[in-house]
Protein backbone atom coordinates (compact mmCIF):
# COMPACT_ATOMS: atom_id res chain seq x y z
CA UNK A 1 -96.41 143.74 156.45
CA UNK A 2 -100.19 143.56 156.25
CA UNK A 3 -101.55 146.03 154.01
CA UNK A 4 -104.05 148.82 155.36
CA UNK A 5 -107.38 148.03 153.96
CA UNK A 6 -109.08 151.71 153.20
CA UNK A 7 -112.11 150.24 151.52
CA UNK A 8 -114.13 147.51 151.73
CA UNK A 9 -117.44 146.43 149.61
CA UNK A 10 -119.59 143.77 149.24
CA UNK A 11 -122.20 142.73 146.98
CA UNK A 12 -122.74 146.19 146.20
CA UNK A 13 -125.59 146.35 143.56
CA UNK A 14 -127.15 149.58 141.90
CA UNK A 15 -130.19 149.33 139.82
CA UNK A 16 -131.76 152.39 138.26
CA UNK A 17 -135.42 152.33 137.06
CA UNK A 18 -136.24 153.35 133.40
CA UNK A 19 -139.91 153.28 132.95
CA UNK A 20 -141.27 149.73 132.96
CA UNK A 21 -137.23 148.78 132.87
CA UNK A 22 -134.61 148.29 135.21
CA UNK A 23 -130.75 149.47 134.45
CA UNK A 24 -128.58 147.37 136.17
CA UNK A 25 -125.37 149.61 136.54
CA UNK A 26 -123.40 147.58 139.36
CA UNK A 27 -124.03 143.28 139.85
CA UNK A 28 -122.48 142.43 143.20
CA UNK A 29 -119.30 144.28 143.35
CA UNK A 30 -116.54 143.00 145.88
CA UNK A 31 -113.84 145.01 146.12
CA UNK A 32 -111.17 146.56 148.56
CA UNK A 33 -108.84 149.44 148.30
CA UNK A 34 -105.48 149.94 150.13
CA UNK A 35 -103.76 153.05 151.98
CA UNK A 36 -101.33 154.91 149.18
CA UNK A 37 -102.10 152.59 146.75
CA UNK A 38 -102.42 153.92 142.98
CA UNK A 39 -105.43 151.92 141.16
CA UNK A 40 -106.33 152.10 137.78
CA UNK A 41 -110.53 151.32 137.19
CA UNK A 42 -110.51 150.30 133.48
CA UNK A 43 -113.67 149.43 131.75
CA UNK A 44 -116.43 150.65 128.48
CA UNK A 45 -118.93 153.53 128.73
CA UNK A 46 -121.67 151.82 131.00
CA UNK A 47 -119.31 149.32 132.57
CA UNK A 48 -120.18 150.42 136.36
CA UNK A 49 -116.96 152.56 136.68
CA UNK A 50 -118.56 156.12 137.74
CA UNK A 51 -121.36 154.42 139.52
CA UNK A 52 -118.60 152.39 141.69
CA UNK A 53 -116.46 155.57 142.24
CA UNK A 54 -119.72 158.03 143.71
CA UNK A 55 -121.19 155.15 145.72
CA UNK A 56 -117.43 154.62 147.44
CA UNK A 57 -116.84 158.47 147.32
CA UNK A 58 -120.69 159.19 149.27
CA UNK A 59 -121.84 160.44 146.18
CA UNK A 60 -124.88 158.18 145.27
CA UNK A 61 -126.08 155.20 147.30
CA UNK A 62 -126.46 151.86 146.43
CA UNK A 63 -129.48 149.29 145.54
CA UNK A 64 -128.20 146.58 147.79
CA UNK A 65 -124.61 145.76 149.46
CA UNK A 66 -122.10 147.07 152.09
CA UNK A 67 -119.45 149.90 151.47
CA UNK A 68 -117.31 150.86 154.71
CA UNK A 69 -114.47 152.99 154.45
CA UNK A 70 -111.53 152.45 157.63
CA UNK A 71 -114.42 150.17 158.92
CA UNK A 72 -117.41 152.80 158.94
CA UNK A 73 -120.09 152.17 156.98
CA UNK A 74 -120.69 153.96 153.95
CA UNK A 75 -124.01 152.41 152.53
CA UNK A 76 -125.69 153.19 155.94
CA UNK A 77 -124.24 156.37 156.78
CA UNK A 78 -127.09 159.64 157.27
CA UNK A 79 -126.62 162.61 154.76
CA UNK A 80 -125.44 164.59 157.35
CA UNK A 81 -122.12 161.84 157.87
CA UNK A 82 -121.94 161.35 154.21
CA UNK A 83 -121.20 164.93 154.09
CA UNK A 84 -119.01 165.69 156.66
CA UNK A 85 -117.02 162.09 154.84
CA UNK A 86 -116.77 163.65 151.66
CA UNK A 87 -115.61 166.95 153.09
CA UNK A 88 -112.64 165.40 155.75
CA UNK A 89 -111.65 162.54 153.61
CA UNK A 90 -112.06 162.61 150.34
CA UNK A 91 -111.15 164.58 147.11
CA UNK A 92 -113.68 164.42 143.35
CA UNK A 93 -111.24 165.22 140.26
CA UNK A 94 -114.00 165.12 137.12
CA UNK A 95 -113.26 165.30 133.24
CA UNK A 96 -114.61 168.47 133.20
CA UNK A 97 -112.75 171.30 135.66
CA UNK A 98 -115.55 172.85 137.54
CA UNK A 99 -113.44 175.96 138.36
CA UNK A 100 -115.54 178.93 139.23
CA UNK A 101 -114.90 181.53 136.10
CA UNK A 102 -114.55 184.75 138.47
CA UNK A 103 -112.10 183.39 141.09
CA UNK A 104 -108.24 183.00 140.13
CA UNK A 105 -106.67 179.66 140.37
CA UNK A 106 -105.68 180.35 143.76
CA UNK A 107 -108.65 181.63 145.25
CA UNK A 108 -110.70 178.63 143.56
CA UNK A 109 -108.19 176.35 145.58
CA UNK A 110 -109.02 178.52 148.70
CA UNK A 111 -112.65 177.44 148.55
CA UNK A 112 -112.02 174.52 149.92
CA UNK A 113 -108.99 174.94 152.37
CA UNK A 114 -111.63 177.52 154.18
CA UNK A 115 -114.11 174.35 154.99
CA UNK A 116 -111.10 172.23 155.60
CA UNK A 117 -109.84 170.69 159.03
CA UNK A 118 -106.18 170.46 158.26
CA UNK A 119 -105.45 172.55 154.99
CA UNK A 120 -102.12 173.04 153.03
CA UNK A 121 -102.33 176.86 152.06
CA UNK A 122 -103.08 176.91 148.17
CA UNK A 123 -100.13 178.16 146.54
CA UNK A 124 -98.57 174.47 148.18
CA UNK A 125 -100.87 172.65 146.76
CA UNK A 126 -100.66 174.47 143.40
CA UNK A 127 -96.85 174.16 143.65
CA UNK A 128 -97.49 170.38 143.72
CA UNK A 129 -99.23 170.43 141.08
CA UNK A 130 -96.44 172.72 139.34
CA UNK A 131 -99.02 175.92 138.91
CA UNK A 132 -97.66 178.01 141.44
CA UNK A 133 -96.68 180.74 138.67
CA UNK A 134 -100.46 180.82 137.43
CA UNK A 135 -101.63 180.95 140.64
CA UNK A 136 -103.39 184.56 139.77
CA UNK A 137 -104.67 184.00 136.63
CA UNK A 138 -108.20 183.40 135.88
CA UNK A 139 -109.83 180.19 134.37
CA UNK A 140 -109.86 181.79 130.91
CA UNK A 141 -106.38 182.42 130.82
CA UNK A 142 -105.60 178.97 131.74
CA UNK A 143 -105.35 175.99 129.19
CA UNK A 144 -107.56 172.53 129.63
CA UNK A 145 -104.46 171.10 131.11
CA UNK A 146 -103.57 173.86 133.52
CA UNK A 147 -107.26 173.87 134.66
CA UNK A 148 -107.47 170.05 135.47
CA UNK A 149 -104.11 170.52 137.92
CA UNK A 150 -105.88 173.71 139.41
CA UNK A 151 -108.78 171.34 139.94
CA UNK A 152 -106.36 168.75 141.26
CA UNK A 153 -104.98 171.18 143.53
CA UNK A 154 -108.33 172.39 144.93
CA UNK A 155 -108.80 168.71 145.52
CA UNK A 156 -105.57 167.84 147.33
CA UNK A 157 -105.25 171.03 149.57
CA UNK A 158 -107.92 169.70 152.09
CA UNK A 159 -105.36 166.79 152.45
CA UNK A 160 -107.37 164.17 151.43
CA UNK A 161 -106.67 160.60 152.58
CA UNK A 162 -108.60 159.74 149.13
CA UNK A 163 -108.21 160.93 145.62
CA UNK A 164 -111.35 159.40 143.19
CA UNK A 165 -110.63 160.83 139.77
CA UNK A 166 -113.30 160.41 137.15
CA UNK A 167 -111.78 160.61 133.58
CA UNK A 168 -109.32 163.20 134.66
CA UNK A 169 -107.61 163.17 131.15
CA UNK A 170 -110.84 162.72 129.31
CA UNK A 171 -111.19 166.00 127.88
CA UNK A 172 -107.14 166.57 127.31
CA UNK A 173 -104.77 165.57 124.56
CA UNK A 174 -102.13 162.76 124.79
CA UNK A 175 -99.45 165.34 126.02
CA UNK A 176 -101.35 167.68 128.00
CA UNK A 177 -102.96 164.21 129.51
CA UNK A 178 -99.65 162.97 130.91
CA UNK A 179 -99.12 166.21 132.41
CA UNK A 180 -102.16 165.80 134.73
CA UNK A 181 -101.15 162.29 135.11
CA UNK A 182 -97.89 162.89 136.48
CA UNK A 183 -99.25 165.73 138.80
CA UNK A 184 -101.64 162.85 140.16
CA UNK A 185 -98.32 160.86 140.62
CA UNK A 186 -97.03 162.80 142.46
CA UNK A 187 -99.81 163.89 145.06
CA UNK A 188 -100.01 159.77 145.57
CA UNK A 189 -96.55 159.34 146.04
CA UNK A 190 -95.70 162.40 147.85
CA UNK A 191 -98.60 162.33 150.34
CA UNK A 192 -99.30 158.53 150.17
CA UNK A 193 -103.19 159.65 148.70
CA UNK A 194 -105.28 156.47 147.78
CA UNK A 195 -105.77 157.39 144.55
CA UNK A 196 -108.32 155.62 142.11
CA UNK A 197 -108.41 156.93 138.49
CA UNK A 198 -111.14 155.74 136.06
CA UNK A 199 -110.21 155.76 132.58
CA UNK A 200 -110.95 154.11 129.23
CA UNK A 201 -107.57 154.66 127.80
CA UNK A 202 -105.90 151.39 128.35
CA UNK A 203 -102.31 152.76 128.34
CA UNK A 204 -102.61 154.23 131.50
CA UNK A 205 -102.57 150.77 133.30
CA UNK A 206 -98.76 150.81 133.24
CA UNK A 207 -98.41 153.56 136.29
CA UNK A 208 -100.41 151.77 138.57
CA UNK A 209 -100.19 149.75 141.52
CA UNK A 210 -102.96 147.22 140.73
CA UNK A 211 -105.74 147.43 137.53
CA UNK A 212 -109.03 146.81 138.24
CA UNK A 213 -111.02 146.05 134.92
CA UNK A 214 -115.08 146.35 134.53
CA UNK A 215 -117.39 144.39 132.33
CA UNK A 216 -121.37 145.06 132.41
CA UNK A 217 -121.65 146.06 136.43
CA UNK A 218 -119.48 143.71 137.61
CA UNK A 219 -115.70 143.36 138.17
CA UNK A 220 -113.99 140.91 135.39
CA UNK A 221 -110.48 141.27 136.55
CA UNK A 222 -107.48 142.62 138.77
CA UNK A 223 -103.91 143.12 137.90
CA UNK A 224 -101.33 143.26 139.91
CA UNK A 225 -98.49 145.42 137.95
CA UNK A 226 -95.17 144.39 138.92
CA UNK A 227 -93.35 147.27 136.66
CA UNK A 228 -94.66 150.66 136.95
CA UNK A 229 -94.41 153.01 134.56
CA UNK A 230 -93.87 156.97 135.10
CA UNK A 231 -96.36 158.79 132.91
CA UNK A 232 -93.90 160.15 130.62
CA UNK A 233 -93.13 156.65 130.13
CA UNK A 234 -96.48 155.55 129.32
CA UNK A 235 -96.87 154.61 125.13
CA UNK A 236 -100.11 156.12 124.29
């Protein structure tokens, strides 16, 4: 059976001026993404891997080339449908948490099931994450690790058909890393989320689906991974 392409870019460039220079973060990037699949973007600082993810998430725009997402445009799209994209379809997980200090873990997950269309309640989503027992505590009273699956479930609650995940383990240890990684497992194979996870850690190419590696803007490989790992299986 036919795949169901969720993505689709071509010959997306992004150039950012410096002075009397020009950055060339992105060099014609052809890509396409599938429903539920699990891809790992691997790739050095400055590769194109965060510029790639915000242009695909309606984050930043790029210089030149076509994005569409289901077969809507993307790279054409007003601010105002960019928006209202981001906020139906899609879910940012970042290195750093971004929880707001004041709220607990279950009210920051409640932020965004209020603007949702189709929300899980929050304690489901942190039970997916398994944080349901901290779901009253505060950000301070929460480890790195227990913050990034709070953030995961403030990203997953909206039901998001797409989960873009910046360096989600970045910031953790090797331990406390798998943790989040199997938490992210599970949202994709639970509730079939296209899930995209940038990382520079090598190791976690084994759990995906396919592994897309960058090189200087453009794409210099794709991988196909016939054995998936679990996290707890990865060797870090």
């Amino acid at each position: 059976m036919d795949r169901e392409q969720v993505f689709h870019a071509e010959g997306l460039t992004k150039v950012y001026p410096m002075g009397d220079l020009e950055v060339k973060a992105l060099r014609g990037i052809d890509l396409d993404l599938y429903r539920g699949e699990l891809v790992v973007l691997l790739g050095a600082s400055g590769s194109g891997k965060s510029t790639l993810l915000n242009i695909l998430g309606g984050l930043d725009s790029a210089s030149s080339g076509e994005a569409w997402y289901c077969g809507d445009s993307i790279t054409s799209a007003s601010l105002e449908t960019l928006t209202e994209f981001r906020r139906r379809h899609v879910g940012f997980i970042f290195q750093f948490y971004n929880l707001i200090p004041s709220l607990t873990a279950q009210e920051n997950v409640a932020i965004v099931t209020d603007i949702a269309a189709n929300p899980m309640p929050p304690l489901e989503a942190l039970k997916l994450v398994g944080m349901e027992a901290r779901a009253n505590h505060f950000p301070a009273q929460l480890s790195g690790g227990e913050q990034q699956r709070v953030a995961i479930a403030r990203a997953i609650a909206k039901r998001p058909e797409v989960l873009l995940c910046d360096e989600p383990t970045g910031a953790l240890d090797s331990r406390t890393g798998v943790v989040v990684l199997q938490a992210l497992e599970r949202v994709n194979r639970e509730l079939g989320t296209t899930t995209v996870v940038i990382t520079h850690n090598v190791a976690v190419r084994a759990m995906a689906d396919r592994v897309i590696e960058m090189t200087d803007g453009q794409i210099s490989s794709v991988y196909v991974n016939p054995d998936k790992k679990t996290p707890a299986e990865i060797s870090w």
